[in-house]
C-alpha atoms as a PDB file:
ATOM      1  CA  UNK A   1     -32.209  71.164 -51.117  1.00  0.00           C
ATOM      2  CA  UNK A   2     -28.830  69.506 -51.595  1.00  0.00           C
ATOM      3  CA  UNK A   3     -26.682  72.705 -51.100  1.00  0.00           C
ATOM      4  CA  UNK A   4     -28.954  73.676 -48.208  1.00  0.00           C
ATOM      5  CA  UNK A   5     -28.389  70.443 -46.256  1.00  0.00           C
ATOM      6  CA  UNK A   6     -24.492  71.232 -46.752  1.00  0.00           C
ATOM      7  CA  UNK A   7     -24.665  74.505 -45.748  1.00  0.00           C
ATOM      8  CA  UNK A   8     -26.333  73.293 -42.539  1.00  0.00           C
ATOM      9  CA  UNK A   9     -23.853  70.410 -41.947  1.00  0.00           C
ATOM     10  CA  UNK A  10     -21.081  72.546 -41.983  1.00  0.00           C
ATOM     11  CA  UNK A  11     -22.293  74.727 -39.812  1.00  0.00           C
ATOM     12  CA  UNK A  12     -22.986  71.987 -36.916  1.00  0.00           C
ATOM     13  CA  UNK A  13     -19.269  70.865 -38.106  1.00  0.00           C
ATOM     14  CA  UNK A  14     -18.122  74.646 -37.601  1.00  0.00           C
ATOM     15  CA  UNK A  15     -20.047  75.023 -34.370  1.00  0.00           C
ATOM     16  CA  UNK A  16     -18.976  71.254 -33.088  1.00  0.00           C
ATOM     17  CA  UNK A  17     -14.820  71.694 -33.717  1.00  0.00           C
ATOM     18  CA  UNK A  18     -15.164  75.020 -31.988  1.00  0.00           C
ATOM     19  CA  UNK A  19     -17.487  74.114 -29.139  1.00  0.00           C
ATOM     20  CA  UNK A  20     -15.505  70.479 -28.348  1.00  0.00           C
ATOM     21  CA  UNK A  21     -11.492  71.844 -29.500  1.00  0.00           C
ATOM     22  CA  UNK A  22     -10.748  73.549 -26.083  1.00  0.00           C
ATOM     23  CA  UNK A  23     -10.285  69.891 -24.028  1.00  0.00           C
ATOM     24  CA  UNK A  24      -6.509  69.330 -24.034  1.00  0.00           C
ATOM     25  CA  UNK A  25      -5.307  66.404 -22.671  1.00  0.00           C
ATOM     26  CA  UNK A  26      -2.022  66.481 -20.167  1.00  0.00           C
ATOM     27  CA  UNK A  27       0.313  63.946 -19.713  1.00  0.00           C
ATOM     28  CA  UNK A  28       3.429  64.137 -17.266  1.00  0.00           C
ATOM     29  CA  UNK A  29       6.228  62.104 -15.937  1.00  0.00           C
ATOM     30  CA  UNK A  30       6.400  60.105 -13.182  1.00  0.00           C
ATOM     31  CA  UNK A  31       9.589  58.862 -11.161  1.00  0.00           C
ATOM     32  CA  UNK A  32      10.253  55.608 -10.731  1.00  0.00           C
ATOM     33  CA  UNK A  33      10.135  55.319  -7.248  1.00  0.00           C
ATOM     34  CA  UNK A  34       6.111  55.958  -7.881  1.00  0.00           C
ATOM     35  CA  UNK A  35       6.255  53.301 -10.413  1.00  0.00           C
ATOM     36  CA  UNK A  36       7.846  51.209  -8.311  1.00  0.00           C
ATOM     37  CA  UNK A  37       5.647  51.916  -5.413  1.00  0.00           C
ATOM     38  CA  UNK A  38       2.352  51.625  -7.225  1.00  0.00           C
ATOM     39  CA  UNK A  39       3.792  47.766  -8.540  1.00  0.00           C
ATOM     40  CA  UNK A  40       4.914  46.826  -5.192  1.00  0.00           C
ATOM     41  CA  UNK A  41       1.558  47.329  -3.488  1.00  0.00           C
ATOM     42  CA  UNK A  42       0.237  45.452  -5.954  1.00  0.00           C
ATOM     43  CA  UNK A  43       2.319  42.224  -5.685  1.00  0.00           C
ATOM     44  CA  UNK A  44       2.232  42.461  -2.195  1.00  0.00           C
ATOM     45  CA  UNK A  45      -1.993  42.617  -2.104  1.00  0.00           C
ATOM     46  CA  UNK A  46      -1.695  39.660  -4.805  1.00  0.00           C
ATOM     47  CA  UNK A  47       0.749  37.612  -2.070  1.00  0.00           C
ATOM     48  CA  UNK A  48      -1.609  38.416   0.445  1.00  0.00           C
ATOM     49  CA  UNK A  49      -4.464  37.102  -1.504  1.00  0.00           C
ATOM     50  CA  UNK A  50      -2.840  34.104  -2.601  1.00  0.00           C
ATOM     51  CA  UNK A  51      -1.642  33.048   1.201  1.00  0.00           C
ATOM     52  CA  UNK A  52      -5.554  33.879   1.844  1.00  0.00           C
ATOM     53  CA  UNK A  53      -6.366  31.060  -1.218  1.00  0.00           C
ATOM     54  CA  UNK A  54      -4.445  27.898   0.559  1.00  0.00           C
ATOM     55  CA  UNK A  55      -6.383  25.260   1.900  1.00  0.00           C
ATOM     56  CA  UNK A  56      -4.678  25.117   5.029  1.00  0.00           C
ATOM     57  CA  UNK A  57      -5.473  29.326   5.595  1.00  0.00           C
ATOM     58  CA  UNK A  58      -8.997  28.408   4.258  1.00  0.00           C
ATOM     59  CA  UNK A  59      -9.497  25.792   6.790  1.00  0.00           C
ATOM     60  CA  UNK A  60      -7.944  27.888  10.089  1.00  0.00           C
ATOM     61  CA  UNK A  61     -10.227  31.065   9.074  1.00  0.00           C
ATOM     62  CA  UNK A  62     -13.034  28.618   8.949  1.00  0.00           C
ATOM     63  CA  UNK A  63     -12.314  26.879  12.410  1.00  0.00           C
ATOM     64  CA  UNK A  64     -11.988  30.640  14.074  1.00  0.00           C
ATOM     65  CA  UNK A  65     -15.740  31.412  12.331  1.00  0.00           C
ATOM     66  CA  UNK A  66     -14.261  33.545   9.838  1.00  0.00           C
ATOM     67  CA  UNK A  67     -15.871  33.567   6.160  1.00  0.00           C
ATOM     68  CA  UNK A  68     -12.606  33.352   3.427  1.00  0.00           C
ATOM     69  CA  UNK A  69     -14.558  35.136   1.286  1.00  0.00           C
ATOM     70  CA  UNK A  70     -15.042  38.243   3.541  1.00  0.00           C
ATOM     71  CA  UNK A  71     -11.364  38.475   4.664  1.00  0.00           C
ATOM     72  CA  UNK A  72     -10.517  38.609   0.624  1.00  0.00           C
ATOM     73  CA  UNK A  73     -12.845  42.078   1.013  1.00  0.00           C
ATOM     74  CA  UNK A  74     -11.559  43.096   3.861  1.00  0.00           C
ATOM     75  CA  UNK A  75      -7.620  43.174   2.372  1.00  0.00           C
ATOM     76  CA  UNK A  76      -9.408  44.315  -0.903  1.00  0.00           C
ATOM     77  CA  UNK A  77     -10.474  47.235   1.403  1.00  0.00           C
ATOM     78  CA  UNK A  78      -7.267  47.949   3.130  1.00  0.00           C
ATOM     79  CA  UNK A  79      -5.144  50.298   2.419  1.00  0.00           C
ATOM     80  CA  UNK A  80      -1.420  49.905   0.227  1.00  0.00           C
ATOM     81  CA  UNK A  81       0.316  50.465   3.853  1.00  0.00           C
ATOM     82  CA  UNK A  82      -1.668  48.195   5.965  1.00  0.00           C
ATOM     83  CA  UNK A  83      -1.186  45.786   2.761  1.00  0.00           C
ATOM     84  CA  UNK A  84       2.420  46.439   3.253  1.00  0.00           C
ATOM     85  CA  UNK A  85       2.568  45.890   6.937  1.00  0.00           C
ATOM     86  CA  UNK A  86       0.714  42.458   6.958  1.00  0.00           C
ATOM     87  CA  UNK A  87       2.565  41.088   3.647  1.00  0.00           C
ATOM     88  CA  UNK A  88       5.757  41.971   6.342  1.00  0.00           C
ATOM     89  CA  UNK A  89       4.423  39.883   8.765  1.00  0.00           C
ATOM     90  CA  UNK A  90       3.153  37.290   6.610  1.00  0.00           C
ATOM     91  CA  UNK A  91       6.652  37.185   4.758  1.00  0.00           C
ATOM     92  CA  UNK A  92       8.942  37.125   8.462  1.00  0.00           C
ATOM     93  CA  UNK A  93       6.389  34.727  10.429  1.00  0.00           C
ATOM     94  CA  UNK A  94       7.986  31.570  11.177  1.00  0.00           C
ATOM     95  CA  UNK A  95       6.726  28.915   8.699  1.00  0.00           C
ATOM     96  CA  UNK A  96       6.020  25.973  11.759  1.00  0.00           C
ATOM     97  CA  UNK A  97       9.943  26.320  13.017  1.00  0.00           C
ATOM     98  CA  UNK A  98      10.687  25.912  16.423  1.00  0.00           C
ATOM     99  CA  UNK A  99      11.456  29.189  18.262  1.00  0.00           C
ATOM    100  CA  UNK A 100      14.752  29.499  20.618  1.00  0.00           C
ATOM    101  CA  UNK A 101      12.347  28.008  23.757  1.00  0.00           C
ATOM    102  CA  UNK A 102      11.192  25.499  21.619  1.00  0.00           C
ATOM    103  CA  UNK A 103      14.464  24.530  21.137  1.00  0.00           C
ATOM    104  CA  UNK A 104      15.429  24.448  24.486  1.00  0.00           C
ATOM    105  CA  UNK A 105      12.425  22.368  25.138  1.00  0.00           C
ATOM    106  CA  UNK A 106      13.258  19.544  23.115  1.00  0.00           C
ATOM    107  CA  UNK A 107      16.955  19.947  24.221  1.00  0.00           C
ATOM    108  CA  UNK A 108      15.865  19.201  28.135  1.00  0.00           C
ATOM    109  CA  UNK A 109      13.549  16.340  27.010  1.00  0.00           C
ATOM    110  CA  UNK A 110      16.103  14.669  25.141  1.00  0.00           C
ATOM    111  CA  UNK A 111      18.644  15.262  28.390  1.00  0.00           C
ATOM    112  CA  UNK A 112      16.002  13.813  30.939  1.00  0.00           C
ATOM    113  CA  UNK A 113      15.415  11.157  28.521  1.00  0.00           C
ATOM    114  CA  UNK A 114      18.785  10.091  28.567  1.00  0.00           C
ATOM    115  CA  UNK A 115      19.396  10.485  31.733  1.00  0.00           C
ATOM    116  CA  UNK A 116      16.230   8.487  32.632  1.00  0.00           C
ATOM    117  CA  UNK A 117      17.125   5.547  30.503  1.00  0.00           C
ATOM    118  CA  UNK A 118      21.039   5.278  31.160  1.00  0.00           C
ATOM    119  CA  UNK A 119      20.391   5.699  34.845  1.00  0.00           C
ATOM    120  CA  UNK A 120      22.088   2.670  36.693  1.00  0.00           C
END
């Protein structure tokens, strides 16, 4: 019984390294402009989603009716050029500076001030 057993396990060994030898695995280089590509979307989606964690983003989504939690699935869902595009935006949007009119603005308020209150 003992040398039939063996014979029998080495057959389903036999049969086994023949039936599963023929997967080959493949492996390949990539440049690193790829490499570089594939980490850059992903820093970018991870700045996105951390402006998207801030209290004061949390509370203007919530005074427009907008669920946080559904705009983190929504950029989760976009795609790494759309990511791209709005991390752009988000990184050359003024930060609460004044633009050039706003400027101008306070510059005529502060001359019709002046003029108002050293008037004779």
């Amino acid at each position: 019984m003992t040398s039939t057993m063996k014979r029998m396990t080495c057959r389903a060994l036999v049969v086994s390294l023949l039936a599963l030898s023929f997967q080959t695995a493949n492996a390949g280089l990539i440049g690193a402009d790829q490499a570089a590509a594939a980490g850059a979307a992903q820093t970018e989606r991870g700045m996105v989603l951390g402006v998207l964690d801030r209290a004061e983003t949390v509370a203007q989504l919530q005074s427009q009716g907008i669920d946080p939690a559904m705009a983190r699935a929504r950029v989760a869902a976009m795609t790494d050029q759309e990511v791209h595009a709005l991390a752009q935006d988000v990184q050359t949007a003024p930060a609460g500076a004044l633009t050039s009119g706003g400027w101008l603005a306070v510059v005529v308020i502060a001359g019709l001030i002046w003029y108002f209150a050293y008037r004779k």
